[in-house]
C-alpha atoms as a PDB file:
ATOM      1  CA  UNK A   1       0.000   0.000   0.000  1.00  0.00           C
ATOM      2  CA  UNK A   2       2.008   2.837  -0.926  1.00  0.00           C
ATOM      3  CA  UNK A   3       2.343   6.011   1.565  1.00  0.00           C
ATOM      4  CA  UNK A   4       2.771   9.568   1.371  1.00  0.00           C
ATOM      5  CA  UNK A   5       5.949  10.592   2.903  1.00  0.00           C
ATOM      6  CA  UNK A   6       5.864  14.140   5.164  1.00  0.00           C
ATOM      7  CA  UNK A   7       9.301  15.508   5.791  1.00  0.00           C
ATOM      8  CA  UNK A   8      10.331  17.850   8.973  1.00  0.00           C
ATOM      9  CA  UNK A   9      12.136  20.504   7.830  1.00  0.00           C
ATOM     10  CA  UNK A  10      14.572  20.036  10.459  1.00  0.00           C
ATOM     11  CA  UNK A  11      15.163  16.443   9.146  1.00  0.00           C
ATOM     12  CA  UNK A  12      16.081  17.693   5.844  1.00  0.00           C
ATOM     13  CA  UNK A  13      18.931  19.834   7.071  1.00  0.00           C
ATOM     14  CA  UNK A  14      20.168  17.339   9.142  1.00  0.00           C
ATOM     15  CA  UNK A  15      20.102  14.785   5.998  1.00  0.00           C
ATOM     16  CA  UNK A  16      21.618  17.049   4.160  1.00  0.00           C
ATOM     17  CA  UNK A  17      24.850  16.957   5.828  1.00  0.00           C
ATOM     18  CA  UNK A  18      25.118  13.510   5.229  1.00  0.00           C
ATOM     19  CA  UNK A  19      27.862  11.844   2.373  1.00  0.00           C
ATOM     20  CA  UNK A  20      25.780  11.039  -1.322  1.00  0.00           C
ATOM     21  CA  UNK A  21      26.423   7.461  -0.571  1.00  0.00           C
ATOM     22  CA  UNK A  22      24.525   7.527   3.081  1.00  0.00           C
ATOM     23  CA  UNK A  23      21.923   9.680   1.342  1.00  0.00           C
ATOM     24  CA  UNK A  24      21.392   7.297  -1.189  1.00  0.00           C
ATOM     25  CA  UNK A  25      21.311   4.619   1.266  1.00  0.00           C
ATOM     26  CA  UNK A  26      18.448   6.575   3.010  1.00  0.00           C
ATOM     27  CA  UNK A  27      16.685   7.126  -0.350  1.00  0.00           C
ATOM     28  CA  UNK A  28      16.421   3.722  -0.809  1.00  0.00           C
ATOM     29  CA  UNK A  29      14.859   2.723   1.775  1.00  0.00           C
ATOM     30  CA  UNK A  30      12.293   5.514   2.443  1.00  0.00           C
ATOM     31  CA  UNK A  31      11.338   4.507  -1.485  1.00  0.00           C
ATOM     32  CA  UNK A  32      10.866   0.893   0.270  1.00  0.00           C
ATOM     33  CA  UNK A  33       8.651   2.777   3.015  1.00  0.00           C
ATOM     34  CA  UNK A  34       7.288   4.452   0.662  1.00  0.00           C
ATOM     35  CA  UNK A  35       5.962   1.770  -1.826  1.00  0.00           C
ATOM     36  CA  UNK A  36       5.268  -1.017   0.862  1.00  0.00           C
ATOM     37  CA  UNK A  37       4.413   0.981   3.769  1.00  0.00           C
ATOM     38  CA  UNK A  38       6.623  -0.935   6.181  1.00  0.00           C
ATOM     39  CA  UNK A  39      10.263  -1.523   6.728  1.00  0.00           C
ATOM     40  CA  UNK A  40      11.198  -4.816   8.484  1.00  0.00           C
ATOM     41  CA  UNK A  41      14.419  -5.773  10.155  1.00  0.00           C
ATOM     42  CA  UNK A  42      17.442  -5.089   9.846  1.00  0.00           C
ATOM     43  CA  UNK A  43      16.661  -2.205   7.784  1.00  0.00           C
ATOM     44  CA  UNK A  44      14.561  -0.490  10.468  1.00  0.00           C
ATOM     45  CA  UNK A  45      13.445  -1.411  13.735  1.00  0.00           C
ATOM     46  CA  UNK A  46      10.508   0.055  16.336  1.00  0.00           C
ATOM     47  CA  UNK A  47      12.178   2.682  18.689  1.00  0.00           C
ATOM     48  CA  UNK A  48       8.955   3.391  20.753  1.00  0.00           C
ATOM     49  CA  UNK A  49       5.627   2.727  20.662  1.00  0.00           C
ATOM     50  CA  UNK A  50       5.175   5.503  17.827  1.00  0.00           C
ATOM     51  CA  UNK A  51       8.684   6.066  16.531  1.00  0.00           C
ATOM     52  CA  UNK A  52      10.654   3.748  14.190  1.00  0.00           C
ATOM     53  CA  UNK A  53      14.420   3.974  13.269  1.00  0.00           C
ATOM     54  CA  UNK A  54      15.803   3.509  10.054  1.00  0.00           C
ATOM     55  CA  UNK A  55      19.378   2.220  10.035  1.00  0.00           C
ATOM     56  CA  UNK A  56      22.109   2.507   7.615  1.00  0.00           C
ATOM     57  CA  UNK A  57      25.697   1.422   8.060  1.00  0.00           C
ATOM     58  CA  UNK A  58      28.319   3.123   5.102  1.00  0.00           C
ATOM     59  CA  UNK A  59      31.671   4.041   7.291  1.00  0.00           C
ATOM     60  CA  UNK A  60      29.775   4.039   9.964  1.00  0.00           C
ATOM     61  CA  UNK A  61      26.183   4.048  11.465  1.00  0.00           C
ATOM     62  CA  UNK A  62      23.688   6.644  10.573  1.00  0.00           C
ATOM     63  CA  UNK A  63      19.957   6.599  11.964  1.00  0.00           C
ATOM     64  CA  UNK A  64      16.293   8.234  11.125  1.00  0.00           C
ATOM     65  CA  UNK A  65      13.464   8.283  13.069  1.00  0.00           C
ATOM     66  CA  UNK A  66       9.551   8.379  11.260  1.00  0.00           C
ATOM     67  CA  UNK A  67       6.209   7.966  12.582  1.00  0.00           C
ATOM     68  CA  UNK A  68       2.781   6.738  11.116  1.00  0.00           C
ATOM     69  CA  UNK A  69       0.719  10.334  11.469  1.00  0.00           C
ATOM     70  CA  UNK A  70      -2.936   9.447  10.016  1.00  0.00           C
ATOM     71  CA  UNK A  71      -3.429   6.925   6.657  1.00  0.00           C
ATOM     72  CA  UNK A  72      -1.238   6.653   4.704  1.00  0.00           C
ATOM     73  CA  UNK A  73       0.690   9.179   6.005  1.00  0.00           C
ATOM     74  CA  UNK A  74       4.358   8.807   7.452  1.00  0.00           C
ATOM     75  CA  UNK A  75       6.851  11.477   8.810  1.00  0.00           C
ATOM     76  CA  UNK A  76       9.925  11.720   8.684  1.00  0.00           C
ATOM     77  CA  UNK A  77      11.264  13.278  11.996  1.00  0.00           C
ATOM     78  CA  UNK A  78      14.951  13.299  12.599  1.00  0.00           C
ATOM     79  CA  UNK A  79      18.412  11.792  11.166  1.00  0.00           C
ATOM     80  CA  UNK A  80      21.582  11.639  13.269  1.00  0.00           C
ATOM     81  CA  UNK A  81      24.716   9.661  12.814  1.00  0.00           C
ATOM     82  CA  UNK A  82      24.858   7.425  16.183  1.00  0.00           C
ATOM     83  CA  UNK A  83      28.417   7.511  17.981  1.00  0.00           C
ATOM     84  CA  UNK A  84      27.684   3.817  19.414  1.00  0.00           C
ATOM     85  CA  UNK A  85      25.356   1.052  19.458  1.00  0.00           C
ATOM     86  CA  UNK A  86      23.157   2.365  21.777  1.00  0.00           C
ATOM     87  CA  UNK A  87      20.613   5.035  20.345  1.00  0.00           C
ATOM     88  CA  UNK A  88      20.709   7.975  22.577  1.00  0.00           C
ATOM     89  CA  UNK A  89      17.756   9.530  24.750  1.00  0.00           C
ATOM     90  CA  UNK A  90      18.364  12.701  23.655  1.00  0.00           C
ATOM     91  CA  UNK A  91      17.633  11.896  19.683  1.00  0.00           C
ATOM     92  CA  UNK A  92      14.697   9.971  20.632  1.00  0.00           C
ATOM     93  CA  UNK A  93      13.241  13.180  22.575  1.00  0.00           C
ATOM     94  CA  UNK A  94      14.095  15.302  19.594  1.00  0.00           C
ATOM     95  CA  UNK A  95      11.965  12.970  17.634  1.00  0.00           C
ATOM     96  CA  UNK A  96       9.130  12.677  19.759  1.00  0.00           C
ATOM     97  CA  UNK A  97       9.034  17.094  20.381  1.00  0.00           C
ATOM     98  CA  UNK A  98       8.962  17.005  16.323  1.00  0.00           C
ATOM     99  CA  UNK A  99       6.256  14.281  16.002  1.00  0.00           C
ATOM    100  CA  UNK A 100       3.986  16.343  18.503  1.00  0.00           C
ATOM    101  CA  UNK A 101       3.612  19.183  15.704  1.00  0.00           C
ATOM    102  CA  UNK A 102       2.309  16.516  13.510  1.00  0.00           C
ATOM    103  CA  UNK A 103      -0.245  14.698  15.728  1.00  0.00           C
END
């Protein structure tokens, strides 16, 4: 079932700064999101009960956070390159403050 995709403004400066390659990565699979309306593992993976992470790995690991808003509508939020396995708190809260303008 294919999706409209939303993008935060915020999100798109942060991709931005990203390498082609890792942007190309990302285009991928939100064109996957996209056109099938899910990601599955390892790909992407549920965060919290709202937010899901898209992972790439190209020198290094890069994440981005989206939401389901309303049908078929999904959002992306926020894209950060992650400094260890662990995602950090404070990128989750900066995805959930964006996905409360949305809701």
């Amino acid at each position: 079932m294919k999706k409209e995709i939303i993008y935060d403004k915020n999100a798109i400066k942060e991709f931005n700064q990203f390498d082609m390659i890792v942007q190309k990565d990302f285009v991928s699979y939100i064109k996957t999101l996209e056109q099938e309306g899910e990601l599955k593992f390892p790909e992407a993976r549920k965060i919290t009960k709202d937010i899901f992470e898209i992972r790439v790995h190209q020198d290094g690991s890069y994440s981005g956070f989206y939401a389901y808003i309303k049908h078929p509508d999904i959002v992306i939020l926020h894209f950060f390159q992650k400094k260890s396995q662990k995602t950090p708190i404070k990128n989750i809260k900066t995805a959930i403050h964006r996905l409360r303008y949305y809701r």
